[in-house]
N, C-alpha and C. Protein backbone atom coordinates (compact mmCIF):
# COMPACT_ATOMS: atom_id res chain seq x y z
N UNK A 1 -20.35 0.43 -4.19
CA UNK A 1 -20.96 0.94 -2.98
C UNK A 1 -22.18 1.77 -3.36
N UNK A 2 -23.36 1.11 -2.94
CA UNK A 2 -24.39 2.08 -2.86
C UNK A 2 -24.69 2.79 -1.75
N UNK A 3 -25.70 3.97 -1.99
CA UNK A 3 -26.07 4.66 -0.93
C UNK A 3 -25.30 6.36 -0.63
N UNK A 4 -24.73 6.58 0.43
CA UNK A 4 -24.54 7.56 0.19
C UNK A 4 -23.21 7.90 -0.25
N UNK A 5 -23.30 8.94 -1.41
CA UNK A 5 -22.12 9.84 -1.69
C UNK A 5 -20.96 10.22 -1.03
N UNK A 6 -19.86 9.46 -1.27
CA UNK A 6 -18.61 9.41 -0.04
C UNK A 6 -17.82 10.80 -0.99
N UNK A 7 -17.55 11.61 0.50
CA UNK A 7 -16.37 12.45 -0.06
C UNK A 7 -15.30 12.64 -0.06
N UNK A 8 -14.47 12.18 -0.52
CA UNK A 8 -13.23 11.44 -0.31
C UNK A 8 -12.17 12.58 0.12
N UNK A 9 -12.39 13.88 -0.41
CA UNK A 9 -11.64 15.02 0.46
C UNK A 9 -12.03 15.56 1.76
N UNK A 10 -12.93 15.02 2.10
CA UNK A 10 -13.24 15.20 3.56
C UNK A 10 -12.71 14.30 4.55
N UNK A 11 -11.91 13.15 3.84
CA UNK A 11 -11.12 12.03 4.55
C UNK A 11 -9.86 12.51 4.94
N UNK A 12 -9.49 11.93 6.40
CA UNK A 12 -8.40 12.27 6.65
C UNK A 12 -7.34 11.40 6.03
N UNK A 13 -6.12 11.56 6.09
CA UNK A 13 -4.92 10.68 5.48
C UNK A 13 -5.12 9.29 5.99
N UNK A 14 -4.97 9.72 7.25
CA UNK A 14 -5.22 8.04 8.00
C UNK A 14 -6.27 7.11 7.49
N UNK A 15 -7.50 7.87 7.28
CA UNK A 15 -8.42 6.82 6.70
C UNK A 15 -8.44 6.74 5.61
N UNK A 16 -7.82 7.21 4.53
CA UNK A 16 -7.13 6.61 3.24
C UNK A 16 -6.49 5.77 3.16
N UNK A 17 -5.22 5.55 4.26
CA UNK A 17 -4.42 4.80 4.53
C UNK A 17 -5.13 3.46 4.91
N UNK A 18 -6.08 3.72 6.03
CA UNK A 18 -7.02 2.56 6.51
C UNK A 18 -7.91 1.64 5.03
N UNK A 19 -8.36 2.36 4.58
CA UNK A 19 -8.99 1.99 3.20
C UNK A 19 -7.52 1.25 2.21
N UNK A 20 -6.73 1.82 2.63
CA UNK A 20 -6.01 1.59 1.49
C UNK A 20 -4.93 0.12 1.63
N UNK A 21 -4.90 0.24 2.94
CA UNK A 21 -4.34 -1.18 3.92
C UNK A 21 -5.45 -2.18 3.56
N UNK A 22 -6.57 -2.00 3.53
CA UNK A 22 -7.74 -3.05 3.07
C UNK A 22 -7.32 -3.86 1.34
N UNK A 23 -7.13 -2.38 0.55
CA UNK A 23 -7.07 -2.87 -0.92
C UNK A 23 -5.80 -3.26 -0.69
N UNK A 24 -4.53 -3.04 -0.73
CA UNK A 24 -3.63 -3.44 -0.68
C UNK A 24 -3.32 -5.42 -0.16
N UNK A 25 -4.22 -5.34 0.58
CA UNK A 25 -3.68 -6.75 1.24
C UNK A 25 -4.61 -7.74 0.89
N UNK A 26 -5.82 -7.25 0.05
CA UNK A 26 -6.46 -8.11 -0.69
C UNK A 26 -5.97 -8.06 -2.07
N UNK A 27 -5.49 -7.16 -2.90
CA UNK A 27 -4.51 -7.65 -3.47
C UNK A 27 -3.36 -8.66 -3.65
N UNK A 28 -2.50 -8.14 -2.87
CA UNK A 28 -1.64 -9.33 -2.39
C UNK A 28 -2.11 -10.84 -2.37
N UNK A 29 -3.06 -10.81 -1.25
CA UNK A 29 -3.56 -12.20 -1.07
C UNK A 29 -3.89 -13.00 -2.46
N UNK A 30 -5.17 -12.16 -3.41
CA UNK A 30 -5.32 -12.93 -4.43
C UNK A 30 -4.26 -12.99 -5.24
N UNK A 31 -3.44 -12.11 -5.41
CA UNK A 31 -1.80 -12.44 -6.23
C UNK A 31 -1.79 -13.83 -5.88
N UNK A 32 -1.01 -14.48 -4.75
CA UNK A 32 -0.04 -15.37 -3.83
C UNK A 32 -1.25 -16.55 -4.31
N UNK A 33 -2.50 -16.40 -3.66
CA UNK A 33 -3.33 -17.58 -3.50
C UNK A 33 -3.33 -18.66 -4.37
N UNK A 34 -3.61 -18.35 -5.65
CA UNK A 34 -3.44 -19.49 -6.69
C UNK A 34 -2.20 -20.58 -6.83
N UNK A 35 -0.91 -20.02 -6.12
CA UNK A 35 0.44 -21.31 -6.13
C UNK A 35 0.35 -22.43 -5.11
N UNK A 36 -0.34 -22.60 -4.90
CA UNK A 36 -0.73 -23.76 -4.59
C UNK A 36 -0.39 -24.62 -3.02
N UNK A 37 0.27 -23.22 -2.33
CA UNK A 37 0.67 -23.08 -0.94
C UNK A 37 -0.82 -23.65 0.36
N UNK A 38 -0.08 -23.55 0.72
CA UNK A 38 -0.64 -24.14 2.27
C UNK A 38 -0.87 -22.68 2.69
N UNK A 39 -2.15 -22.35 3.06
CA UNK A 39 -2.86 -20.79 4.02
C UNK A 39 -1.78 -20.13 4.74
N UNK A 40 -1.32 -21.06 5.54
CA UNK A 40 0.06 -20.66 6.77
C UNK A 40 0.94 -19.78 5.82
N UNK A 41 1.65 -20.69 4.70
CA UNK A 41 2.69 -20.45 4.19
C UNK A 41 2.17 -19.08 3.28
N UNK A 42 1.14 -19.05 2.54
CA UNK A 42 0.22 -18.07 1.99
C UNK A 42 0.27 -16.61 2.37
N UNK A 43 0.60 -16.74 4.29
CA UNK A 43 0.27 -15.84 4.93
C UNK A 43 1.97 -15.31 5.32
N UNK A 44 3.23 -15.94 5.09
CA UNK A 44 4.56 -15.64 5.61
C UNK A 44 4.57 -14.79 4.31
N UNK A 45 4.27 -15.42 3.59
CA UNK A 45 4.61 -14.82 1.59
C UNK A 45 4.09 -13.59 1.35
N UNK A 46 2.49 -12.81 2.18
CA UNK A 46 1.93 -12.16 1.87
C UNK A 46 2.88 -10.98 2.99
N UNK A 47 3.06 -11.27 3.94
CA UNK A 47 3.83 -10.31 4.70
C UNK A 47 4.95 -9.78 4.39
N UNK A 48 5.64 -10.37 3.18
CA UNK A 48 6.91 -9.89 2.95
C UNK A 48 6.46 -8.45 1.80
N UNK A 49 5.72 -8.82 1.10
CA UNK A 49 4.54 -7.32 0.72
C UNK A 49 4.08 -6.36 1.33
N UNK A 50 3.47 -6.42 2.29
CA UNK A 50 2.57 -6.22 3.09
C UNK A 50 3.26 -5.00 4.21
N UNK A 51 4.60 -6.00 4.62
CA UNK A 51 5.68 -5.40 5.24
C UNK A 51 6.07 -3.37 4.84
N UNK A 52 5.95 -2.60 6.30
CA UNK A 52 6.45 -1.04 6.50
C UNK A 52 7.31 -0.79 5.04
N UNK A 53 8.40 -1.70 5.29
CA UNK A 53 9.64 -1.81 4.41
C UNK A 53 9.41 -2.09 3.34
N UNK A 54 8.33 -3.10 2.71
CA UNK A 54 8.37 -3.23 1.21
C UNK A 54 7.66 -2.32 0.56
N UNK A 55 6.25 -1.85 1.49
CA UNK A 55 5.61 -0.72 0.49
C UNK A 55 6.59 0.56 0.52
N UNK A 56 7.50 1.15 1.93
CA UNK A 56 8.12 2.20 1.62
C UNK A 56 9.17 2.09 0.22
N UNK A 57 9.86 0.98 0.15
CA UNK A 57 10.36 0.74 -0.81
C UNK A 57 9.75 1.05 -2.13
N UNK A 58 8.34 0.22 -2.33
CA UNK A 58 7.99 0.51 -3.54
C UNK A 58 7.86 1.69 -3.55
N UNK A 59 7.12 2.64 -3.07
CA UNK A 59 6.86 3.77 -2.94
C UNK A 59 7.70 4.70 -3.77
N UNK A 60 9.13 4.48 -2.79
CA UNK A 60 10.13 5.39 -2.95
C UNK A 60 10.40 4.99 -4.62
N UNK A 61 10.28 3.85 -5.32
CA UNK A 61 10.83 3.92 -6.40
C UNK A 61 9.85 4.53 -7.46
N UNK A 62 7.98 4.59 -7.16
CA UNK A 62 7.17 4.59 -8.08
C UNK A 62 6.83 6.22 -7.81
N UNK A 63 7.78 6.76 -6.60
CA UNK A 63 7.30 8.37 -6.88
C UNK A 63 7.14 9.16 -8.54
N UNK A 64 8.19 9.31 -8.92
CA UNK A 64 8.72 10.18 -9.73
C UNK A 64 7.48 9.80 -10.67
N UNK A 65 6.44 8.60 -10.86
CA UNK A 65 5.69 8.35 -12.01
C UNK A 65 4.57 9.09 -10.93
N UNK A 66 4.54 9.42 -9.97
CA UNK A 66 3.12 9.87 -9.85
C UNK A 66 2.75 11.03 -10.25
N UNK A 67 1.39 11.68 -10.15
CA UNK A 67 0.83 12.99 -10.37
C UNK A 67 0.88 14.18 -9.31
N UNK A 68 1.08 14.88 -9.58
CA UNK A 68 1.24 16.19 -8.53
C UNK A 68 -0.18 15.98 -7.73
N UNK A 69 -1.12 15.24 -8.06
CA UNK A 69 -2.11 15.38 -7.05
C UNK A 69 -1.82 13.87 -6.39
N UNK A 70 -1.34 12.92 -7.12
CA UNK A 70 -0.80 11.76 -6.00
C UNK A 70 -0.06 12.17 -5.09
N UNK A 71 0.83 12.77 -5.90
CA UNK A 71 2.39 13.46 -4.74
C UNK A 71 1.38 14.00 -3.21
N UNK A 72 1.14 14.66 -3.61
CA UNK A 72 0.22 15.26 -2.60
C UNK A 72 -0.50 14.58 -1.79
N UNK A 73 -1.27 13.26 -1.89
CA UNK A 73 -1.59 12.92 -1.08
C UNK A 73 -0.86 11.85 -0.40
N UNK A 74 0.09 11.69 -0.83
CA UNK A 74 1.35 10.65 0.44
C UNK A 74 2.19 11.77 0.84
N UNK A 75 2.46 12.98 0.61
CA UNK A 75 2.82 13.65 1.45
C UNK A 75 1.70 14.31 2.94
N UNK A 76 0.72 14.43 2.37
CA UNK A 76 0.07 14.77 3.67
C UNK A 76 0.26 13.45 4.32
N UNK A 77 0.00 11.97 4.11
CA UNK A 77 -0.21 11.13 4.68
C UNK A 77 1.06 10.75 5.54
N UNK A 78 2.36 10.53 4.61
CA UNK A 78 3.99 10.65 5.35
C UNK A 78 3.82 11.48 6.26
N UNK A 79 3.30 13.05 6.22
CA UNK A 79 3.25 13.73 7.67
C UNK A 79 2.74 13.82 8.68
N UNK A 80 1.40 12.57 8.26
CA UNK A 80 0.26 13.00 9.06
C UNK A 80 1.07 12.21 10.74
N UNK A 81 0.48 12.40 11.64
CA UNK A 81 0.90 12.20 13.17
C UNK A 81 0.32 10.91 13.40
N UNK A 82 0.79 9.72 13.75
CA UNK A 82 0.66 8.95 13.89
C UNK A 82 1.09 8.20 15.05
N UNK A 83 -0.17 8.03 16.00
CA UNK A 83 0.13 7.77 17.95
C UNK A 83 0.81 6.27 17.69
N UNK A 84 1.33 5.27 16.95
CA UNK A 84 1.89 4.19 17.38
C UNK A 84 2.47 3.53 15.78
N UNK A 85 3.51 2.83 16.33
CA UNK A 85 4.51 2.54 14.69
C UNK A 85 4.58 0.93 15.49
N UNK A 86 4.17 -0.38 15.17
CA UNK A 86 4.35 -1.61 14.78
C UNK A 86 6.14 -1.81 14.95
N UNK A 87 6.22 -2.57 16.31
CA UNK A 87 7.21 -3.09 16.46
C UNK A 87 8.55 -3.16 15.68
N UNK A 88 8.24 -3.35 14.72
CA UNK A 88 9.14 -4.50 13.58
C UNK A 88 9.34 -2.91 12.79
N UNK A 89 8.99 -2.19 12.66
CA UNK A 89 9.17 -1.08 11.52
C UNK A 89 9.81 0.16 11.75
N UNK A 90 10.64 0.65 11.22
CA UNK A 90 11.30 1.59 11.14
C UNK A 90 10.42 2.59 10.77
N UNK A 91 10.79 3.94 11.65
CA UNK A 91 9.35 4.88 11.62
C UNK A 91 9.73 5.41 10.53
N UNK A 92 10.85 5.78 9.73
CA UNK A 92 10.67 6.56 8.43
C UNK A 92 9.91 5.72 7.81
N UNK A 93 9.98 4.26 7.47
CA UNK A 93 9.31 3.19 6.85
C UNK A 93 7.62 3.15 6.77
N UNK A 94 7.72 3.32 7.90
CA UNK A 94 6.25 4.09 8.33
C UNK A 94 5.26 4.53 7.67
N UNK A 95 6.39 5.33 8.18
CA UNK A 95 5.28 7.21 7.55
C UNK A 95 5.56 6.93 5.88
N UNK A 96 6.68 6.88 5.02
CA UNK A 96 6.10 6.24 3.96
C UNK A 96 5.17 4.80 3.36
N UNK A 97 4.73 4.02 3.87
CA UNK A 97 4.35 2.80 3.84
C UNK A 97 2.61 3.58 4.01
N UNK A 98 2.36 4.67 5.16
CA UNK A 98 1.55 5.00 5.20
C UNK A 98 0.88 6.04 4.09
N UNK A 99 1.75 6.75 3.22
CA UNK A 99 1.78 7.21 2.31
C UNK A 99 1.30 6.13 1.44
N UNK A 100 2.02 5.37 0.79
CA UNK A 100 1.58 4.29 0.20
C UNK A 100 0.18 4.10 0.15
N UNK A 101 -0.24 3.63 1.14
CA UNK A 101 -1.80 3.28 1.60
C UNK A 101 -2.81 4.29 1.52
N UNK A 102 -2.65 5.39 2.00
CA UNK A 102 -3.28 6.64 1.67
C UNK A 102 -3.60 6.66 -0.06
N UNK A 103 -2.26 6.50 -0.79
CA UNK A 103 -2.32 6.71 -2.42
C UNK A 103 -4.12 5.72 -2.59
N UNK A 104 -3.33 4.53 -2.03
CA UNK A 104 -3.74 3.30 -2.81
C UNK A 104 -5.32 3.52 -2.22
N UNK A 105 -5.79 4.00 -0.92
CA UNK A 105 -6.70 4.61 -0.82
C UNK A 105 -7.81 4.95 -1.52
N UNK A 106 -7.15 6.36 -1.65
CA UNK A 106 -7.50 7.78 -2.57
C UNK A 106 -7.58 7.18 -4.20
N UNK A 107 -7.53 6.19 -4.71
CA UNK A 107 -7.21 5.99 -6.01
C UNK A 107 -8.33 4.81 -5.73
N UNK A 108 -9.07 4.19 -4.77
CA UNK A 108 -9.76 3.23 -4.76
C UNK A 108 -10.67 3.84 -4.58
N UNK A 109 -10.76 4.72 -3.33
CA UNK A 109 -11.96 5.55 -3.09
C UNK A 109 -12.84 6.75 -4.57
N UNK A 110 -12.03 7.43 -5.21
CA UNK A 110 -11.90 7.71 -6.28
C UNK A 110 -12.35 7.46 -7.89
N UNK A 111 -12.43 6.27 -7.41
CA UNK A 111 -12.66 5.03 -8.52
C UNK A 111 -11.56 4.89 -10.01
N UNK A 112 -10.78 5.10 -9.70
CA UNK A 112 -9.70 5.34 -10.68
C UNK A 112 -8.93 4.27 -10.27
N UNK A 113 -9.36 3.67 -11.23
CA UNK A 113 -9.20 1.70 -11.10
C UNK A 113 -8.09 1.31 -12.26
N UNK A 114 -8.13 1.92 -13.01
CA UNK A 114 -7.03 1.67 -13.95
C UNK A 114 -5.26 2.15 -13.71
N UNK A 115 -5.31 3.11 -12.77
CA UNK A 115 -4.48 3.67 -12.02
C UNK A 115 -4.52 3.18 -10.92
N UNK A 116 -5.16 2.96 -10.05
CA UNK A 116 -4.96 1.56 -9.25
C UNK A 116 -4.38 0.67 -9.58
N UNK A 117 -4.51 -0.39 -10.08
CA UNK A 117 -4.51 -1.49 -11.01
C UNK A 117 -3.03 -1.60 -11.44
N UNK A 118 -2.83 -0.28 -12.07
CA UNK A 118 -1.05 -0.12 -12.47
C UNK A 118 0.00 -0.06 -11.24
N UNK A 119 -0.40 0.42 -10.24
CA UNK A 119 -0.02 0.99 -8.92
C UNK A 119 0.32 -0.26 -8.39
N UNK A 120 -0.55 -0.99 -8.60
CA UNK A 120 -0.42 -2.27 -7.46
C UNK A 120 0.40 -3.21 -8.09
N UNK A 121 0.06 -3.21 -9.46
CA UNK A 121 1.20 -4.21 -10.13
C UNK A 121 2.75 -3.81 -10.11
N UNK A 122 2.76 -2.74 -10.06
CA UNK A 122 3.94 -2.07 -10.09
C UNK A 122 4.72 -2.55 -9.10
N UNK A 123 4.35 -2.34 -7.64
CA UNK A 123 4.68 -2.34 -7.01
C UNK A 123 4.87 -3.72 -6.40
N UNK A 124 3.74 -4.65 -6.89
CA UNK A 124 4.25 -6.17 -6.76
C UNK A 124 5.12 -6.54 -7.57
N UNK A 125 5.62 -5.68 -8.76
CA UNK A 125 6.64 -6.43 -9.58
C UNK A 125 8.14 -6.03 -8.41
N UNK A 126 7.57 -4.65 -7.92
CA UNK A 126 9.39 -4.14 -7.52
C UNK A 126 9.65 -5.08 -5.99
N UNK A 127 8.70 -5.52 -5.59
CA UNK A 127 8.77 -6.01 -4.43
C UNK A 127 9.64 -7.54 -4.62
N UNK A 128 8.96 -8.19 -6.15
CA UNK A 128 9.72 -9.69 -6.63
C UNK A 128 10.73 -9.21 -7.09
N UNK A 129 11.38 -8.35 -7.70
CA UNK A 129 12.31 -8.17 -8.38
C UNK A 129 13.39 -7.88 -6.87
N UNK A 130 13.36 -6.82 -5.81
CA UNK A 130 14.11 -6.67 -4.94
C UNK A 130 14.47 -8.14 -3.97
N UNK A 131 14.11 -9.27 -3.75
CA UNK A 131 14.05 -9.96 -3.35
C UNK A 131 15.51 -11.03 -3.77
N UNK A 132 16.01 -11.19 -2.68
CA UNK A 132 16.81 -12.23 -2.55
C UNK A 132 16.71 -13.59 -1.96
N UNK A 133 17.66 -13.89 -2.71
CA UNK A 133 17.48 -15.97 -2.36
C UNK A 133 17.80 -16.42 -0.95
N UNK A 134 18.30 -15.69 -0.23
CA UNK A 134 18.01 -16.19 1.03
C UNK A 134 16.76 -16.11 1.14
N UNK A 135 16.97 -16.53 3.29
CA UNK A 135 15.92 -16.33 4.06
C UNK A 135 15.61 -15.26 4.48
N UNK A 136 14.68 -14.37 4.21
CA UNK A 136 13.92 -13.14 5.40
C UNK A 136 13.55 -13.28 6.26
């Protein structure tokens, strides 16, 4: 990004989260894209990621590795007030999932790409690993 100097502590949680819902799901996507799926099917596969429930999940398991200044910013974000929660999602799920996004955010915005990078793999590994052989 050129141009002007973004200050990333002048961002609220939400728009970390907003930023961070962006990286997150372009992630995902290029993960999935290469197996050789049909777009449709591309797009059921990417939601099971994508999903309140899978990032709170990851979340909850990749706390304990974060930094007291990560900690910090999915806790403001888990608290921040949020006027509407998506049908399908359980609001604790939520407010951590939104945490999540905030991190993934703040770590993009930041430019701390190598910590990114670990974050996201991480969390796509815990997402394949939790997964069962049924149907979702």
């Amino acid at each position: 990004m050129e141009g002007k100097k973004l200050d990333v502590s002048a961002l609220s949680s939400l728009a970390l989260a907003f930023v961070g819902d962006a990286v997150f799901n372009l992630f995902i996507r290029t993960m999935l894209v290469g197996n050789g799926k049909k777009v449709r099917d591309l797009h059921h596969e990417a939601v099971k990621y994508v999903r309140a429930s899978a990032q709170a999940e990851a979340l909850k398991k990749l706390e304990e590795y974060l930094t007291p200044e990560e900690k910090d910013v999915v806790r403001k974000a888990r608290n921040a007030k949020v006027n509407t929660v998506p049908k399908n999602a359980d609001i604790m799920d939520y407010h951590y999932s939104t945490g999540f996004e905030a991190l993934l955010g703040y770590l993009y915005l930041t430019g701390q790409n190598d910590r990114l990078n670990r974050i996201l793999m991480a969390s796509f590994e815990l997402v394949n690993s939790g997964r069962d052989t049924g149907r979702s």
